[in-house]
N, C-alpha and C. Protein backbone atom coordinates (compact mmCIF):
# COMPACT_ATOMS: atom_id res chain seq x y z
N UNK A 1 -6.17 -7.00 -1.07
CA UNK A 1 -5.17 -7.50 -0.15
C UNK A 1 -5.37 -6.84 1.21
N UNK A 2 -5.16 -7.66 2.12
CA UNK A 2 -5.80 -7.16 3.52
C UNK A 2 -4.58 -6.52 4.19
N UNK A 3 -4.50 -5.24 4.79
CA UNK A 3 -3.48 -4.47 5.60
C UNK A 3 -2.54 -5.06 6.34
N UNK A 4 -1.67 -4.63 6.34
CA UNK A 4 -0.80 -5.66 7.34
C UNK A 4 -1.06 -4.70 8.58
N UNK A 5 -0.49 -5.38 9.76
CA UNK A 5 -0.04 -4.59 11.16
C UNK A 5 0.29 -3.49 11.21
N UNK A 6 1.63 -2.83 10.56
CA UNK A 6 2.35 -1.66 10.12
C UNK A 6 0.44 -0.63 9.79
N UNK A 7 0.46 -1.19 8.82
CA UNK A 7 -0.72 -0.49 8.42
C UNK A 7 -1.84 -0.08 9.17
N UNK A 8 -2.26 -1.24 9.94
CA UNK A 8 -3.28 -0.73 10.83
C UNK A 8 -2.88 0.36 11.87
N UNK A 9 -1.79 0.21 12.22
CA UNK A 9 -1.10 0.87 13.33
C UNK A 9 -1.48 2.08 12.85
N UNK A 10 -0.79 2.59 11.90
CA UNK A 10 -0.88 3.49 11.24
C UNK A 10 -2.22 4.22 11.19
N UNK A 11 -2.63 3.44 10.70
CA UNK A 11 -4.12 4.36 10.59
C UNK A 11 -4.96 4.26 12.11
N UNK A 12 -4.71 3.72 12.96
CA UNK A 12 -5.08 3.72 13.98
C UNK A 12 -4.25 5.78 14.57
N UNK A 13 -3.13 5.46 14.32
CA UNK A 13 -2.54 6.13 15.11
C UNK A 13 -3.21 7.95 14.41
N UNK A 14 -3.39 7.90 13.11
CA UNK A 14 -3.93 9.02 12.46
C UNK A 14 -5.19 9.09 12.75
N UNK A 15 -6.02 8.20 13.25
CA UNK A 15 -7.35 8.81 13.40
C UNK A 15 -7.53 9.07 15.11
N UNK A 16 -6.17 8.77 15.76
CA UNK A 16 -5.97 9.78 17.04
C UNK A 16 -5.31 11.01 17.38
N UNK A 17 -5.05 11.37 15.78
CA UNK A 17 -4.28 12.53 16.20
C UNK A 17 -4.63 14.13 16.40
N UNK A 18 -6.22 14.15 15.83
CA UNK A 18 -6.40 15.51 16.87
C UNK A 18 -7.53 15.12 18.23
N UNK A 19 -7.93 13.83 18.12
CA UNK A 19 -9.24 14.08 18.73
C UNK A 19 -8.53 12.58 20.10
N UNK A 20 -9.98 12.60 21.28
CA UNK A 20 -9.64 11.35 21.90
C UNK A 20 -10.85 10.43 21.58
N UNK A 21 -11.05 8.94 21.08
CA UNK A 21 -11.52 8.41 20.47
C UNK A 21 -12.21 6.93 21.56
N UNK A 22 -12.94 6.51 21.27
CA UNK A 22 -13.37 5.42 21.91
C UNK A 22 -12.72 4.30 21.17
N UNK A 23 -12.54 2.86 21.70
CA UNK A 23 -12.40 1.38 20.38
C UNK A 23 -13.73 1.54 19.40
N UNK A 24 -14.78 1.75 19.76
CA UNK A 24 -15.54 1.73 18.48
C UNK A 24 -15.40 2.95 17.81
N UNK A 25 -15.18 4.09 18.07
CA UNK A 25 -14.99 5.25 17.12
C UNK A 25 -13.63 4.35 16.27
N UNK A 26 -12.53 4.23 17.07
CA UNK A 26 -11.28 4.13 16.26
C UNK A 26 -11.77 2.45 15.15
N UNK A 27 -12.73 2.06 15.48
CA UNK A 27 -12.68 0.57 14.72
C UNK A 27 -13.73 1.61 13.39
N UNK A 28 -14.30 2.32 13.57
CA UNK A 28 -15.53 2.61 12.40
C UNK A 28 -14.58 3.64 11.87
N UNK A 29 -13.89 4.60 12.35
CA UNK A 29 -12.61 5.28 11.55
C UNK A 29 -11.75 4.53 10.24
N UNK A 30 -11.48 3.50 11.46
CA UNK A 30 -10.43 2.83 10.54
C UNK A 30 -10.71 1.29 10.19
N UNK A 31 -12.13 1.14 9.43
CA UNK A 31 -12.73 -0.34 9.06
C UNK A 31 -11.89 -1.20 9.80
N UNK A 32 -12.17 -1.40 11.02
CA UNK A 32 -11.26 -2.70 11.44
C UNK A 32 -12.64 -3.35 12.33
N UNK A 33 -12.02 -4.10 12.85
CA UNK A 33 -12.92 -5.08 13.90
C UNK A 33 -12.25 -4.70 15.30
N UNK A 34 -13.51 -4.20 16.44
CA UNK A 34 -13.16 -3.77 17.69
C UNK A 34 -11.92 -4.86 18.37
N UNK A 35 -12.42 -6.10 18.03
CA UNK A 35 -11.25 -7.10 18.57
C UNK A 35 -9.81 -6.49 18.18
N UNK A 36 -9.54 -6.41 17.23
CA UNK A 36 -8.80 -5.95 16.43
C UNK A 36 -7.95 -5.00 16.88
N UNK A 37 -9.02 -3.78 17.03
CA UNK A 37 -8.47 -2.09 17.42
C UNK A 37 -8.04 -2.16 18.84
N UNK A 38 -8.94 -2.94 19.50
CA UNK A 38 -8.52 -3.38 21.01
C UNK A 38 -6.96 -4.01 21.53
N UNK A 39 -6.74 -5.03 20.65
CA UNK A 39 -5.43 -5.58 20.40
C UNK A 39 -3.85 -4.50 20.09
N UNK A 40 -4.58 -4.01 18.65
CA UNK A 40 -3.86 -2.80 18.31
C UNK A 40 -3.39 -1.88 19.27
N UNK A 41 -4.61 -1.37 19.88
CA UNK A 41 -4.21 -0.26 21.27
C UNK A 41 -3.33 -0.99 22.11
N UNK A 42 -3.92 -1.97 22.58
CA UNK A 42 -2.90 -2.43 23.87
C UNK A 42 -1.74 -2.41 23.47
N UNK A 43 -0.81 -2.97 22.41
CA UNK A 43 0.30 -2.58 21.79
C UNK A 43 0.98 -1.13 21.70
N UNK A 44 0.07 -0.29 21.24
CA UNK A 44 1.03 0.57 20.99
C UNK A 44 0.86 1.67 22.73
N UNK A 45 -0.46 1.33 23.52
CA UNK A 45 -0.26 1.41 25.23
C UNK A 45 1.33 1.04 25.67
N UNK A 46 1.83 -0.11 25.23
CA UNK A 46 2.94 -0.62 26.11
C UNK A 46 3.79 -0.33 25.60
N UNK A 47 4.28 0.08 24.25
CA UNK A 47 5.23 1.08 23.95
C UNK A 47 5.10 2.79 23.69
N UNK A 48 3.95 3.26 24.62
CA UNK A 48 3.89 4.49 25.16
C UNK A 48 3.64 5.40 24.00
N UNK A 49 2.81 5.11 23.04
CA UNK A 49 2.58 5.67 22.01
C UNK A 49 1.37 6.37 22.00
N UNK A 50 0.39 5.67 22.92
CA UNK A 50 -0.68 6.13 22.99
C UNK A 50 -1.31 5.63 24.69
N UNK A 51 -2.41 6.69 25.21
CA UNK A 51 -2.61 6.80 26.65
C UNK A 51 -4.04 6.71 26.31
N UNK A 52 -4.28 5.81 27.93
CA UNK A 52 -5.72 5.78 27.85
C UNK A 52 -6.59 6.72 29.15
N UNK A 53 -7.36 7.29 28.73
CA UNK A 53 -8.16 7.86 29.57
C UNK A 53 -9.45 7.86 30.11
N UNK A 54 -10.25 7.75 31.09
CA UNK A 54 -11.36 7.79 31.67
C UNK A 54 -12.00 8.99 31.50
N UNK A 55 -12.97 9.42 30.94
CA UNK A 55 -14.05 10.11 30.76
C UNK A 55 -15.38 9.76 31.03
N UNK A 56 -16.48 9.94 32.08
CA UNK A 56 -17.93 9.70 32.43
C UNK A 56 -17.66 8.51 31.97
N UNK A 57 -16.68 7.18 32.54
CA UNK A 57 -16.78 6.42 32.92
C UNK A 57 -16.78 5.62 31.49
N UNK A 58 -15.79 6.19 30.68
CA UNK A 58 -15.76 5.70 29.61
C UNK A 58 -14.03 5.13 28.90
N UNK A 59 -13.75 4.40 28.49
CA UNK A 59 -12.09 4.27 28.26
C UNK A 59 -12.00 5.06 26.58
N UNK A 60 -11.47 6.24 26.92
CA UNK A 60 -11.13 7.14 25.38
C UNK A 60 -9.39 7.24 25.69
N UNK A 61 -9.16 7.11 23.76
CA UNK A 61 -7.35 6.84 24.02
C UNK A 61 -6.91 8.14 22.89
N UNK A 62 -6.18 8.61 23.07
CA UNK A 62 -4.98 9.60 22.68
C UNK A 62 -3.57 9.23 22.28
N UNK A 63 -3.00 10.25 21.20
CA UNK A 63 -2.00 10.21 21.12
C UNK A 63 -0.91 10.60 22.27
N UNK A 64 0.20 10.23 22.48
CA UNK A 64 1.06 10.97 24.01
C UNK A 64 2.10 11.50 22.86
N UNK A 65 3.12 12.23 23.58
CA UNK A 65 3.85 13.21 22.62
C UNK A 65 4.72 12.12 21.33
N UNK A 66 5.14 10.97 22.15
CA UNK A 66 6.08 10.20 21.20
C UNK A 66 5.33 10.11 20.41
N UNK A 67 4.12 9.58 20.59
CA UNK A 67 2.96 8.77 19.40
C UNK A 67 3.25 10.44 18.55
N UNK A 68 2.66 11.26 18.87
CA UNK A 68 2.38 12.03 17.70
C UNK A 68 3.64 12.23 16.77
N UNK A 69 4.75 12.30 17.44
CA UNK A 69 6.10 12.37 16.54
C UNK A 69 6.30 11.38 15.48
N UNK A 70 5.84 10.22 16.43
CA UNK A 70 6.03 9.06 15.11
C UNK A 70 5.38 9.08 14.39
N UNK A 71 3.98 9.48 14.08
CA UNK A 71 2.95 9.83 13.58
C UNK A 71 2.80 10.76 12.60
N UNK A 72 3.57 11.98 13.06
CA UNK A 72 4.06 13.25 11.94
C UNK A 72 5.20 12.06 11.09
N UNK A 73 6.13 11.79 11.52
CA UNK A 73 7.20 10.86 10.88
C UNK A 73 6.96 10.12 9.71
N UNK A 74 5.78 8.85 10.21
CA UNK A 74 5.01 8.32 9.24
C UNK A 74 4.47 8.77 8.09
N UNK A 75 3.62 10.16 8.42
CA UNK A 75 2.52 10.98 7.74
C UNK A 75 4.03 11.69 6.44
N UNK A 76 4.83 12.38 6.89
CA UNK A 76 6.27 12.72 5.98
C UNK A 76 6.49 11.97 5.15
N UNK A 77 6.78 10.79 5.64
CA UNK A 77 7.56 9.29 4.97
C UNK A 77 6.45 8.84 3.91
N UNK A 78 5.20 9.14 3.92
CA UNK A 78 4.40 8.44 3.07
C UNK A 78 4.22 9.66 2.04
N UNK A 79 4.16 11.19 2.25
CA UNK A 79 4.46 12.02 1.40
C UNK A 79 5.59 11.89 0.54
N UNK A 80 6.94 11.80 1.11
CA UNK A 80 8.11 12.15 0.37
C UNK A 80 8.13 10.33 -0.51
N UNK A 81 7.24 9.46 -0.40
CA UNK A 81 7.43 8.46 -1.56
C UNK A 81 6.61 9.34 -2.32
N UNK A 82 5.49 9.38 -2.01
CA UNK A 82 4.35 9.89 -3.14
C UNK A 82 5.24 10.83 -4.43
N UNK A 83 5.90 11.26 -3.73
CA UNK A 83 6.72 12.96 -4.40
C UNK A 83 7.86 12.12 -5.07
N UNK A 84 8.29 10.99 -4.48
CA UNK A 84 9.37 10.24 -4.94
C UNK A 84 8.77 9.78 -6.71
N UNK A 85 7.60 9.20 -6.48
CA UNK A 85 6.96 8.32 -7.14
C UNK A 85 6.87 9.58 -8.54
N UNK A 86 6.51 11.16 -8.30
CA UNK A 86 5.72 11.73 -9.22
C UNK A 86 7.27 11.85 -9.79
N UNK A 87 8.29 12.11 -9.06
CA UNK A 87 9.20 12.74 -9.35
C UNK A 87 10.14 11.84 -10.73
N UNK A 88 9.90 10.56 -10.51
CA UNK A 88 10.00 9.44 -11.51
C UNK A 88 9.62 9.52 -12.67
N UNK A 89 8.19 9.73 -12.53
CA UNK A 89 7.06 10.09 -13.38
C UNK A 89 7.41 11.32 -14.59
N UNK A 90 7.59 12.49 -13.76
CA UNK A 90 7.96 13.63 -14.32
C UNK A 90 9.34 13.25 -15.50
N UNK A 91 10.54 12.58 -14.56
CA UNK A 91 11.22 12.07 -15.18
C UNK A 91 11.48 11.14 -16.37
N UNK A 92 10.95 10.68 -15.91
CA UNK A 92 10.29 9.82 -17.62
C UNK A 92 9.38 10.23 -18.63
N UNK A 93 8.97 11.14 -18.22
CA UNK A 93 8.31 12.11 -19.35
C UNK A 93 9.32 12.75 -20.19
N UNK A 94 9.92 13.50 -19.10
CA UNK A 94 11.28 14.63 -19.69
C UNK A 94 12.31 13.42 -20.69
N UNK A 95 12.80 12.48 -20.25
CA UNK A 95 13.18 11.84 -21.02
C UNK A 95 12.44 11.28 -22.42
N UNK A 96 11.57 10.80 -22.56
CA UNK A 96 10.37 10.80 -23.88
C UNK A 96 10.95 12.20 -24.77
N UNK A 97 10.60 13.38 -24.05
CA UNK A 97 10.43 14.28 -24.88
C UNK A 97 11.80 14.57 -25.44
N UNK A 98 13.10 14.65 -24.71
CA UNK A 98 14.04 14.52 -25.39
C UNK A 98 14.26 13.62 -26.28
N UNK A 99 14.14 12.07 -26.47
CA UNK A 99 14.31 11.11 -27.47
C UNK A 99 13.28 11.83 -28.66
N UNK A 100 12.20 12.19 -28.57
CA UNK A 100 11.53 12.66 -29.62
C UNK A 100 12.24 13.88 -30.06
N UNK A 101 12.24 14.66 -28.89
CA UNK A 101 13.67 16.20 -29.75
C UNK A 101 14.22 15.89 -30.32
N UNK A 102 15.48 15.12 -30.30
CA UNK A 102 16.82 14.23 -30.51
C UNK A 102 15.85 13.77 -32.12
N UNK A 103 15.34 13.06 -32.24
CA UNK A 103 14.76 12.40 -33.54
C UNK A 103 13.70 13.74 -34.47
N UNK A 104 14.14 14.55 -34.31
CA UNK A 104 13.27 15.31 -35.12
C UNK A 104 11.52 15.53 -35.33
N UNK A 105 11.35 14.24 -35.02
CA UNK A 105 9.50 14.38 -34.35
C UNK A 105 8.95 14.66 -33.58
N UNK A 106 7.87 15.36 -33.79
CA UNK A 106 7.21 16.21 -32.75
C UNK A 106 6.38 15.32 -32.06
N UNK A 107 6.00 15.17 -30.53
CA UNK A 107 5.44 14.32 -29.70
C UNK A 107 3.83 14.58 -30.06
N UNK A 108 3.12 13.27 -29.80
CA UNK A 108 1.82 13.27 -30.12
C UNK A 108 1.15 13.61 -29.23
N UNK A 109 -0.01 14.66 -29.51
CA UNK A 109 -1.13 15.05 -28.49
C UNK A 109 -1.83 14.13 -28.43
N UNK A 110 -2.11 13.74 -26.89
CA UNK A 110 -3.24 13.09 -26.62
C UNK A 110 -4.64 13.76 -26.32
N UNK A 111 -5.79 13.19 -27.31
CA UNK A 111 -7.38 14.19 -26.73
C UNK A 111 -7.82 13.07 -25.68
C-alpha cells in the first residue's frame, strides 16, 4: 500500500532533521520521486516548517525551529503507539496466564 501525504511528510521531515539535504538526497532518503519531494517541500516551505538555502549555488533545505518541534512531536506520537501496542500485548498475555492460574493448568512452553 502506497504512503499517504501525512506519511511522506513525515519522513521527509526526519531525514531533515540533523543534516541540510538537497531534493535528490531527500528523494533517495526517502524512496520518493524528485517530482514528488519537490512538491512536498514547497508545502511544508509555506507553512514554515522547513527553509531553503543557497549553498555554492545549490538549493539545500532544513528543518526551521517549528519544523523540528513538530517533528520531535511526530517522532513521540509514533513511539507512545508502539508502547501502546506492546502494552496491549503484555496485557493479554497477563490475562492468559491468569485464566490458566484460575483453572489449575500449567501454561504450555513453547520450543
Amino acid at each position: 500500500m502506497p504512503k499517504s501525504r501525512l506519511e511522506n511528510y513525515e519522513d521527509l521531515m526526519e531525514a531533515l532533521v540533523d543534516r541540510y539535504l538537497s531534493v535528490d538526497s531527500m528523494a533517495f532518503a526517502c524512496n520518493m520521486d524528485c517530482v514528488a519531494v519537490n512538491q512536498r517541500v514547497g508545502f511544508l516551505i509555506k507553512n514554515g516548517l522547513v527553509e531553503e538555502k543557497r549553498c555554492h549555488n545549490k538549493k539545500l533545505y532544513a528543518l526551521t525551529k517549528r519544523g523540528l518541534a513538530i517533528q520531535k512531536t511526530l517522532a513521540i506520537t509514533k513511539r507512545l503507539e508502539k508502547l501502546k501496542t506492546t502494552v496491549r500485548t503484555v496485557d493479554e498475555a497477563l490475562v492468559a496466564l491468569s485464566r490458566f492460574s484460575d483453572q489449575g493448568e500449567e501454561p504450555r512452553q513453547q520450543r
